[in-house]
PDB file of N, CA and C in Angstrom:
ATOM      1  N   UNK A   1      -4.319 -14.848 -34.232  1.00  0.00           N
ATOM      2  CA  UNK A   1      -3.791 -16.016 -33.569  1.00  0.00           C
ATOM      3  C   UNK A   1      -4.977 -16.820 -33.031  1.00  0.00           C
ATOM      4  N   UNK A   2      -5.110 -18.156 -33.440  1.00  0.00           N
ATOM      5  CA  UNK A   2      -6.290 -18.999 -33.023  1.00  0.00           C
ATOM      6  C   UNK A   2      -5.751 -19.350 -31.216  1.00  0.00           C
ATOM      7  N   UNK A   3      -6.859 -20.009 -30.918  1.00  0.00           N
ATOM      8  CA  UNK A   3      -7.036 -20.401 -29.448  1.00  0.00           C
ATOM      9  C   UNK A   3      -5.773 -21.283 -28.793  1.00  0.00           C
ATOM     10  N   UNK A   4      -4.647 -21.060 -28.495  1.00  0.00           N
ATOM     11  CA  UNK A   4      -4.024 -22.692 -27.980  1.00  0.00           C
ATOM     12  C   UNK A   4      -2.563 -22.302 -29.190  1.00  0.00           C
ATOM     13  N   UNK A   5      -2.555 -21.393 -29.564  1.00  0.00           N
ATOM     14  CA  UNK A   5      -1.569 -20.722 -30.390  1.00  0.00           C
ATOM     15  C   UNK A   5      -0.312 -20.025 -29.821  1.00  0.00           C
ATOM     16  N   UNK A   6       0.996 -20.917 -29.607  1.00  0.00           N
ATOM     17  CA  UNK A   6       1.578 -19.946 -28.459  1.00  0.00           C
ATOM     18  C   UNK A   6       2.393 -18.682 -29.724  1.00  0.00           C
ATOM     19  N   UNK A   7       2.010 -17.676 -28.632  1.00  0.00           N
ATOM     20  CA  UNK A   7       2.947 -16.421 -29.719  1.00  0.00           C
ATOM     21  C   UNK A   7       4.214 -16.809 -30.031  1.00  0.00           C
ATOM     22  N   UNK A   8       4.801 -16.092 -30.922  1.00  0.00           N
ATOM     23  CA  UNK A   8       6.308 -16.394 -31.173  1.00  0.00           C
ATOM     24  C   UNK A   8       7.193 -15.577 -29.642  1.00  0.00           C
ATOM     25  N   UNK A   9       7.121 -14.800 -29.333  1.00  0.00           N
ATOM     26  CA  UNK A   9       7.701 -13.923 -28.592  1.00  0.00           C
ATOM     27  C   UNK A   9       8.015 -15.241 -27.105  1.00  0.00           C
ATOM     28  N   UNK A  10       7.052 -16.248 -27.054  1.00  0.00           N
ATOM     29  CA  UNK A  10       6.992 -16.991 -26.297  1.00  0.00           C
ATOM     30  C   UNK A  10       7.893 -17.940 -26.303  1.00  0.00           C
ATOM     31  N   UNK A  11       8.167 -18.236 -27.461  1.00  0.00           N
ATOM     32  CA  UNK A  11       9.197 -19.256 -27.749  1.00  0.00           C
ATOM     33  C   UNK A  11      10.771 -19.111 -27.192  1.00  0.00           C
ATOM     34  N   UNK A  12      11.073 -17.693 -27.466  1.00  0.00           N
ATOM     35  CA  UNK A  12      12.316 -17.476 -27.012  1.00  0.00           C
ATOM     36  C   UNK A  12      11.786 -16.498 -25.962  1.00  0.00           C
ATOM     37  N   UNK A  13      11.328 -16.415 -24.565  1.00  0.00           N
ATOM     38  CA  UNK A  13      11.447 -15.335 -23.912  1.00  0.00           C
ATOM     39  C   UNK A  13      12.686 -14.420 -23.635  1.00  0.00           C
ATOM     40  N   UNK A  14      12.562 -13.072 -23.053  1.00  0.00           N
ATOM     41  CA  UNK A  14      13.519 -12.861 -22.838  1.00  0.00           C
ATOM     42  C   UNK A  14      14.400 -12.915 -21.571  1.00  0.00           C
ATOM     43  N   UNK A  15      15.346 -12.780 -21.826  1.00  0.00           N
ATOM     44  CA  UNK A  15      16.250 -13.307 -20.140  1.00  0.00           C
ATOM     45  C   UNK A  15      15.807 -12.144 -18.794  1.00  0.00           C
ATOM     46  N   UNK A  16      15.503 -12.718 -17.775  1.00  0.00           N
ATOM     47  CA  UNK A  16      15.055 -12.054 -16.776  1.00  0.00           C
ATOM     48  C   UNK A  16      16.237 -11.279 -16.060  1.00  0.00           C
ATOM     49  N   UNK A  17      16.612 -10.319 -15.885  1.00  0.00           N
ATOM     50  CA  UNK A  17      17.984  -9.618 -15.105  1.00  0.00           C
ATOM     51  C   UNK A  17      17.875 -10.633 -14.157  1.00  0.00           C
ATOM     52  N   UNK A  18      18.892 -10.877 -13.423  1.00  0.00           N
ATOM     53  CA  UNK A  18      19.382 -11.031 -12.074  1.00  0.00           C
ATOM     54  C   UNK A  18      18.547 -10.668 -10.896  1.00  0.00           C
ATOM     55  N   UNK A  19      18.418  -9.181 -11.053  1.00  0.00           N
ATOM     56  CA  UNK A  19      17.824  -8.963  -9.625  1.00  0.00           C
ATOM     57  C   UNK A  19      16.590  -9.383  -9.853  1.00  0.00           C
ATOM     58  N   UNK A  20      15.648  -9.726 -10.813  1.00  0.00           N
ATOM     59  CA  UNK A  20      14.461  -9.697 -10.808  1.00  0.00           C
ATOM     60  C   UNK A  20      14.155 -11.914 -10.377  1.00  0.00           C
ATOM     61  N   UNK A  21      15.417 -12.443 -10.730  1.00  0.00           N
ATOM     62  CA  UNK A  21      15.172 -13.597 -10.894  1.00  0.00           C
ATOM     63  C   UNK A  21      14.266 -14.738  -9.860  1.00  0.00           C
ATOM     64  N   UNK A  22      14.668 -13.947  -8.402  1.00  0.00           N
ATOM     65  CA  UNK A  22      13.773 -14.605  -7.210  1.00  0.00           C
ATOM     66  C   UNK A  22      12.531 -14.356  -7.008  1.00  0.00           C
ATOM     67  N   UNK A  23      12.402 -12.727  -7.705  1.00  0.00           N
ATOM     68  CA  UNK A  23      10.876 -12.295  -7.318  1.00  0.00           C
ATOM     69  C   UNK A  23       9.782 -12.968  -8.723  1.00  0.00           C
ATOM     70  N   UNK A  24      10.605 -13.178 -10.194  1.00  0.00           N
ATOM     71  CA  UNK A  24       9.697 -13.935 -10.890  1.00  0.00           C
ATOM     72  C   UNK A  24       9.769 -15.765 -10.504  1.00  0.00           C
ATOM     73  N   UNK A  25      10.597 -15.938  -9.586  1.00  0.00           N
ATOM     74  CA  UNK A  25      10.535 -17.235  -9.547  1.00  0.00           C
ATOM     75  C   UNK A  25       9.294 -17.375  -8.148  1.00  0.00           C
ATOM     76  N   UNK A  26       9.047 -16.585  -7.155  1.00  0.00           N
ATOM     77  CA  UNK A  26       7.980 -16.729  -6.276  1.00  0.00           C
ATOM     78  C   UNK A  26       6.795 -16.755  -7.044  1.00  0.00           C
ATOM     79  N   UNK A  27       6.615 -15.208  -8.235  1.00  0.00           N
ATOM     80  CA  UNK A  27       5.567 -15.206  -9.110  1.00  0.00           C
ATOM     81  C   UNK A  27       4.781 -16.856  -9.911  1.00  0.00           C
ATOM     82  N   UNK A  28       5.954 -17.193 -10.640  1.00  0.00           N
ATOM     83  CA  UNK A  28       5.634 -18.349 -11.382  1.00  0.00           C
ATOM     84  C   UNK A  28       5.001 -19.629 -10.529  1.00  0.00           C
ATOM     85  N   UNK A  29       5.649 -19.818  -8.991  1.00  0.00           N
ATOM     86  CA  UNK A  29       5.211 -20.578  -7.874  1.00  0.00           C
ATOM     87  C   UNK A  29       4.018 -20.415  -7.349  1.00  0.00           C
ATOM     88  N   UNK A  30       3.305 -19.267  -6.915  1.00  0.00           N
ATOM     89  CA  UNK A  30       1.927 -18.886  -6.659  1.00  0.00           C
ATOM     90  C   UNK A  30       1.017 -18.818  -7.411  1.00  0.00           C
ATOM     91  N   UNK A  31       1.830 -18.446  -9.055  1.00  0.00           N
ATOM     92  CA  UNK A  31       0.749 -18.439 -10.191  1.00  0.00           C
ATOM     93  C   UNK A  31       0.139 -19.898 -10.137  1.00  0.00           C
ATOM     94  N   UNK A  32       0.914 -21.005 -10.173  1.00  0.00           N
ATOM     95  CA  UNK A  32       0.839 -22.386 -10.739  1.00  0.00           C
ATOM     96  C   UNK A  32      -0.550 -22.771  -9.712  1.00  0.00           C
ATOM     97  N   UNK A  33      -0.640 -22.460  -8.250  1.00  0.00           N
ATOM     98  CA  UNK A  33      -2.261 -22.617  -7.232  1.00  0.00           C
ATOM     99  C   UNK A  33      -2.741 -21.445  -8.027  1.00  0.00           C
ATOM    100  N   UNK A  34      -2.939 -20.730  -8.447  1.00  0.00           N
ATOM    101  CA  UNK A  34      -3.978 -19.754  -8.888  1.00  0.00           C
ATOM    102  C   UNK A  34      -5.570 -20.063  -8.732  1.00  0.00           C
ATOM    103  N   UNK A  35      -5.971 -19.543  -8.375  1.00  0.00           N
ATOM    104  CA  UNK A  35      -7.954 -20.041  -8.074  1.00  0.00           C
ATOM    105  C   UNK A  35      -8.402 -19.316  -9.286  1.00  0.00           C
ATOM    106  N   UNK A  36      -8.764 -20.105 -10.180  1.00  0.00           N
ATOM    107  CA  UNK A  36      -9.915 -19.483 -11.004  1.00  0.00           C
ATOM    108  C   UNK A  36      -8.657 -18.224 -11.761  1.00  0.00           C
ATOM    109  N   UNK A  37      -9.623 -17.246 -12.333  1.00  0.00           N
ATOM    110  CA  UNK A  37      -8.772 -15.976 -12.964  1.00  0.00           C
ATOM    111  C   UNK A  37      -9.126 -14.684 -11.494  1.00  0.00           C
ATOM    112  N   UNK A  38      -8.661 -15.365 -10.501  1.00  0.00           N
ATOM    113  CA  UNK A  38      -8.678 -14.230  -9.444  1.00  0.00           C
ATOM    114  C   UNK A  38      -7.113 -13.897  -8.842  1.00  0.00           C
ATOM    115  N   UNK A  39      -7.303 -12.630  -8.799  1.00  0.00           N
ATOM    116  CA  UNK A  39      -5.636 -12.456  -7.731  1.00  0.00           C
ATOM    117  C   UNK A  39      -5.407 -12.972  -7.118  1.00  0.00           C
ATOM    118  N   UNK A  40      -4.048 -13.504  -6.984  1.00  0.00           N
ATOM    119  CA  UNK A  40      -3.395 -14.506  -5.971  1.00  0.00           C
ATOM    120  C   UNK A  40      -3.368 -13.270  -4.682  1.00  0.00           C
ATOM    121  N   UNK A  41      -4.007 -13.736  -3.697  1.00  0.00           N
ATOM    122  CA  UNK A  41      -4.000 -13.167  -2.295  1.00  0.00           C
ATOM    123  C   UNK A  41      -3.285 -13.063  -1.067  1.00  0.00           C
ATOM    124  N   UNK A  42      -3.273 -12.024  -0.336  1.00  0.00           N
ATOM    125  CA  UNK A  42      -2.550 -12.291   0.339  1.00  0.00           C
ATOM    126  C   UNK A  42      -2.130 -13.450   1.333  1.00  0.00           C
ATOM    127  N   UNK A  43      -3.343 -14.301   1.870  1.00  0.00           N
ATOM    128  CA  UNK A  43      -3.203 -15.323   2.175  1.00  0.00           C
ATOM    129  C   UNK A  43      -2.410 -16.530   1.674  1.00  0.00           C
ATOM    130  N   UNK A  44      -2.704 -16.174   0.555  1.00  0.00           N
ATOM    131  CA  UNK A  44      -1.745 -17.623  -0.480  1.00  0.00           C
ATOM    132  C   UNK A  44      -0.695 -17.162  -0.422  1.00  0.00           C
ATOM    133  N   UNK A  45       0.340 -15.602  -0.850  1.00  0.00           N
ATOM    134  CA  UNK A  45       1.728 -15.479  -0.480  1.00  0.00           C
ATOM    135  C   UNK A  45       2.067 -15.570   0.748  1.00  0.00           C
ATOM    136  N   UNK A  46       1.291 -15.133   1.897  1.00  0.00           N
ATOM    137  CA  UNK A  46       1.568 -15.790   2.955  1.00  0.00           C
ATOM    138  C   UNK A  46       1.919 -17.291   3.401  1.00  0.00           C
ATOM    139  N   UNK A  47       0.765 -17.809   2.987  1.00  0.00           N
ATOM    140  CA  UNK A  47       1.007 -19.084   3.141  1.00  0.00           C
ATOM    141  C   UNK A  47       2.134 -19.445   2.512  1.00  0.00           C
ATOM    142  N   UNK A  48       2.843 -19.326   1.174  1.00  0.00           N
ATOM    143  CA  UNK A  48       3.451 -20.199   0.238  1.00  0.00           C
ATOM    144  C   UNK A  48       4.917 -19.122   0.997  1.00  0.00           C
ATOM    145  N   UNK A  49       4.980 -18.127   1.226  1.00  0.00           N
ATOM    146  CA  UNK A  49       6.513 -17.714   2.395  1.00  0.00           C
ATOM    147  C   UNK A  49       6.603 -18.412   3.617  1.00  0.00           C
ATOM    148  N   UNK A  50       5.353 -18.682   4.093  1.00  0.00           N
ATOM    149  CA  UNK A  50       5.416 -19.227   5.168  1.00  0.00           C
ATOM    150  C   UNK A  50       6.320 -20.927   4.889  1.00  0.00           C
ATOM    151  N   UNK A  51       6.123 -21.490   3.416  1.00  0.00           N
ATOM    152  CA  UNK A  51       5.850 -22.805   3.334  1.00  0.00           C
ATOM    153  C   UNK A  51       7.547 -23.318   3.455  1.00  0.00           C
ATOM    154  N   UNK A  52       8.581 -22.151   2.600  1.00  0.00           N
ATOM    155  CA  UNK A  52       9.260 -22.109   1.837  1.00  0.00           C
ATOM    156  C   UNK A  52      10.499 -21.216   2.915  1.00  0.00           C
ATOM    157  N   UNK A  53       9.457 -21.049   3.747  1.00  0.00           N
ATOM    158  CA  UNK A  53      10.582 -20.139   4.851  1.00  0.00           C
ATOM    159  C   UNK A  53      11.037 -18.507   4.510  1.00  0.00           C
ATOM    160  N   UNK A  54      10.557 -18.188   3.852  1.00  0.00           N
ATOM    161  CA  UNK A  54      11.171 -17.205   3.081  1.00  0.00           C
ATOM    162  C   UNK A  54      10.273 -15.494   3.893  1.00  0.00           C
ATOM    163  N   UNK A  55      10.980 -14.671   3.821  1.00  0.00           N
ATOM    164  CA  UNK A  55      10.664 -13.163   3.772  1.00  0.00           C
ATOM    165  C   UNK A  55      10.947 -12.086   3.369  1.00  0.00           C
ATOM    166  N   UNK A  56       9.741 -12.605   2.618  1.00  0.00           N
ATOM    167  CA  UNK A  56       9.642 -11.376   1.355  1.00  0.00           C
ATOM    168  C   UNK A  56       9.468  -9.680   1.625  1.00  0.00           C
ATOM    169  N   UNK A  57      10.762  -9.569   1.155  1.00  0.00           N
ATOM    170  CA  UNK A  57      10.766  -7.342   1.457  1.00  0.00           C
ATOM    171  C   UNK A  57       9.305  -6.724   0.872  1.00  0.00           C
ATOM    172  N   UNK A  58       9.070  -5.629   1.087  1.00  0.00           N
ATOM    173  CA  UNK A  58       7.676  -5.283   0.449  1.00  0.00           C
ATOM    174  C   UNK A  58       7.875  -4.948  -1.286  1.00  0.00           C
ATOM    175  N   UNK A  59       9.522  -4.459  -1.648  1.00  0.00           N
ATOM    176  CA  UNK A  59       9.285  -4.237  -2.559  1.00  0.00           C
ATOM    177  C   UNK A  59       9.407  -5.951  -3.424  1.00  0.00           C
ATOM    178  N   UNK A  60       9.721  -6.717  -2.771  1.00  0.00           N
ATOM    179  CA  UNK A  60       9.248  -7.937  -3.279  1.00  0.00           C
ATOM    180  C   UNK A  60       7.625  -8.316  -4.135  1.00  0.00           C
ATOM    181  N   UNK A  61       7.189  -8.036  -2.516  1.00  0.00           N
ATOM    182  CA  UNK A  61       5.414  -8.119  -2.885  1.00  0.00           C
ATOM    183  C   UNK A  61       4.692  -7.057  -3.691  1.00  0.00           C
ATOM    184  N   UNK A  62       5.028  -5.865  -3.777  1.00  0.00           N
ATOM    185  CA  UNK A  62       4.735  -5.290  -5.014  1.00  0.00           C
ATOM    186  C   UNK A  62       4.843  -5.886  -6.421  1.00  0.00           C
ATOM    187  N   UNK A  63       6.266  -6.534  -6.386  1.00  0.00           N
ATOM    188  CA  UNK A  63       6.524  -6.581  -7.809  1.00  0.00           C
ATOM    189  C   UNK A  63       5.668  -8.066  -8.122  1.00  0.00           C
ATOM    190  N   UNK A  64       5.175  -8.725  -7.014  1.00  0.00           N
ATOM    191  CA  UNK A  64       4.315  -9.822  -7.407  1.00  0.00           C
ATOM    192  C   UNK A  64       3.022  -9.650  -7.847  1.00  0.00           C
ATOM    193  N   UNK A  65       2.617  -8.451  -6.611  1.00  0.00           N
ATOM    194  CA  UNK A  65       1.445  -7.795  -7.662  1.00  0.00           C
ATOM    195  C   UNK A  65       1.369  -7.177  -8.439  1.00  0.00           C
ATOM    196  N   UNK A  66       2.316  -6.655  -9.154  1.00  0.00           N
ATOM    197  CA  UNK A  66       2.835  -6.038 -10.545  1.00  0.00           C
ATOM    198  C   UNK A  66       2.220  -7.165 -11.691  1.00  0.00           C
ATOM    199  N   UNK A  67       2.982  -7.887 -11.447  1.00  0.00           N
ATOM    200  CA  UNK A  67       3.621  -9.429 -12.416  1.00  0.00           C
ATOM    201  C   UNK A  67       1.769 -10.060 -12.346  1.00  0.00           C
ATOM    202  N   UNK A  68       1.373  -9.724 -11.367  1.00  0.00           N
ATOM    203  CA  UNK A  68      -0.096 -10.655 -11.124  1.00  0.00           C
ATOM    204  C   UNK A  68      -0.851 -10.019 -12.259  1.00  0.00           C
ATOM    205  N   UNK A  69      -1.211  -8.332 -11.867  1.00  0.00           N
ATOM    206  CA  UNK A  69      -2.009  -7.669 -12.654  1.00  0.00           C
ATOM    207  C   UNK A  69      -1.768  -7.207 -13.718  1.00  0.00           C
ATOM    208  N   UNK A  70      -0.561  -7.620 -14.371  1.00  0.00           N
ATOM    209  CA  UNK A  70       0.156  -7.636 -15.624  1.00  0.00           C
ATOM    210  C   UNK A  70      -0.643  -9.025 -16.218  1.00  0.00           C
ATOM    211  N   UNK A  71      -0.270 -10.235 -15.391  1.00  0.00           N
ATOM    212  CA  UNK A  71      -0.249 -11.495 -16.514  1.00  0.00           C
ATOM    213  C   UNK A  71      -2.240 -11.537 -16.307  1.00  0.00           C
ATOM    214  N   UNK A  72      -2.643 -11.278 -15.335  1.00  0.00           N
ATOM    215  CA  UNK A  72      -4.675 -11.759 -15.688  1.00  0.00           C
ATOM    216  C   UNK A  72      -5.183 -10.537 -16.879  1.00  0.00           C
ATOM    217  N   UNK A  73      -4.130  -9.430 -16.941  1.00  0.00           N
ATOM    218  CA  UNK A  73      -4.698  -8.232 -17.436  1.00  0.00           C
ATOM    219  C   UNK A  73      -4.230  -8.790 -19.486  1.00  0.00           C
ATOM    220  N   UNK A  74      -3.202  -9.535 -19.654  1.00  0.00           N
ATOM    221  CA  UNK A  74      -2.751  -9.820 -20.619  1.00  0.00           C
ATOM    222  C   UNK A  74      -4.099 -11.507 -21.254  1.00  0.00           C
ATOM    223  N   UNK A  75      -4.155 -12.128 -19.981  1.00  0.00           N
ATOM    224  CA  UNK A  75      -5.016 -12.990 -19.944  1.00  0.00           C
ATOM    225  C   UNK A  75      -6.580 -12.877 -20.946  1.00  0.00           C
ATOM    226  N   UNK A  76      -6.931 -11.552 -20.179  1.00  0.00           N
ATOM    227  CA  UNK A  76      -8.011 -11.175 -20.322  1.00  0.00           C
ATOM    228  C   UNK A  76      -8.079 -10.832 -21.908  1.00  0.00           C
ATOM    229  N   UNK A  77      -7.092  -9.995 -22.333  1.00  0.00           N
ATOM    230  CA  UNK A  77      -6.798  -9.369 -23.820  1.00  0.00           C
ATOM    231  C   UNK A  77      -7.023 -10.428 -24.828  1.00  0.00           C
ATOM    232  N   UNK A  78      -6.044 -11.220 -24.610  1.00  0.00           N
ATOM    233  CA  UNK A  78      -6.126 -12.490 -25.219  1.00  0.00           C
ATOM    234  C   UNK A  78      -7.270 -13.045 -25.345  1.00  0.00           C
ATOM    235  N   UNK A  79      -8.217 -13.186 -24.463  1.00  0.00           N
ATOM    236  CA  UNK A  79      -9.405 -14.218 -24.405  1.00  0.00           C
ATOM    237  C   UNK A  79     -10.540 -13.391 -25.067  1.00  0.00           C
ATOM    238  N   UNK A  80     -10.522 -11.766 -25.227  1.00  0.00           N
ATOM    239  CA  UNK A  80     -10.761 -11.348 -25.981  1.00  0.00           C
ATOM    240  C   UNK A  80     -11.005 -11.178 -27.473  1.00  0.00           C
ATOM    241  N   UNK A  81      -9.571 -11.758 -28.042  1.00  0.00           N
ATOM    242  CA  UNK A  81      -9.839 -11.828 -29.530  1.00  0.00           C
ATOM    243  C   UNK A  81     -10.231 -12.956 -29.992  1.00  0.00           C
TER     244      UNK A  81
END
């Protein structure tokens, strides 16, 4: 796959369950400020709950840093080949 090539798998993602739908929708929101290819920090989910009013359970914030060190770790693969 050349540079700027979106995969097929991309085209149709697949549907996110229910329960997962708020915690990838904070994900996709913090990703979009992202600094550079560094982890989104705690400061920035702070800030961006703080912004939005929101409080996030811990198993919330896990699954953001799940989703974080999933998508720079997929990032990285990619920029690889």
């Amino acid at each position: 796959m050349a540079w700027g090539d979106i995969p097929e798998w991309i085209e149709t993602p697949p549907e996110i369950p229910l329960i997962f739908e708020q915690v990838w929708q904070y994900f996709l929101d913090l990703n979009t400020s992202r600094q550079a290819d560094n982890l989104i920090s705690f400061s920035d989910m702070q800030a961006y709950f703080n912004m939005i009013n929101a409080t996030p359970s811990r198993w919330d914030l896990s699954l953001i840093q799940m989703l974080d060190n999933q998508f720079l770790q997929m990032r990285n693969d990619n920029n690889k080949e």
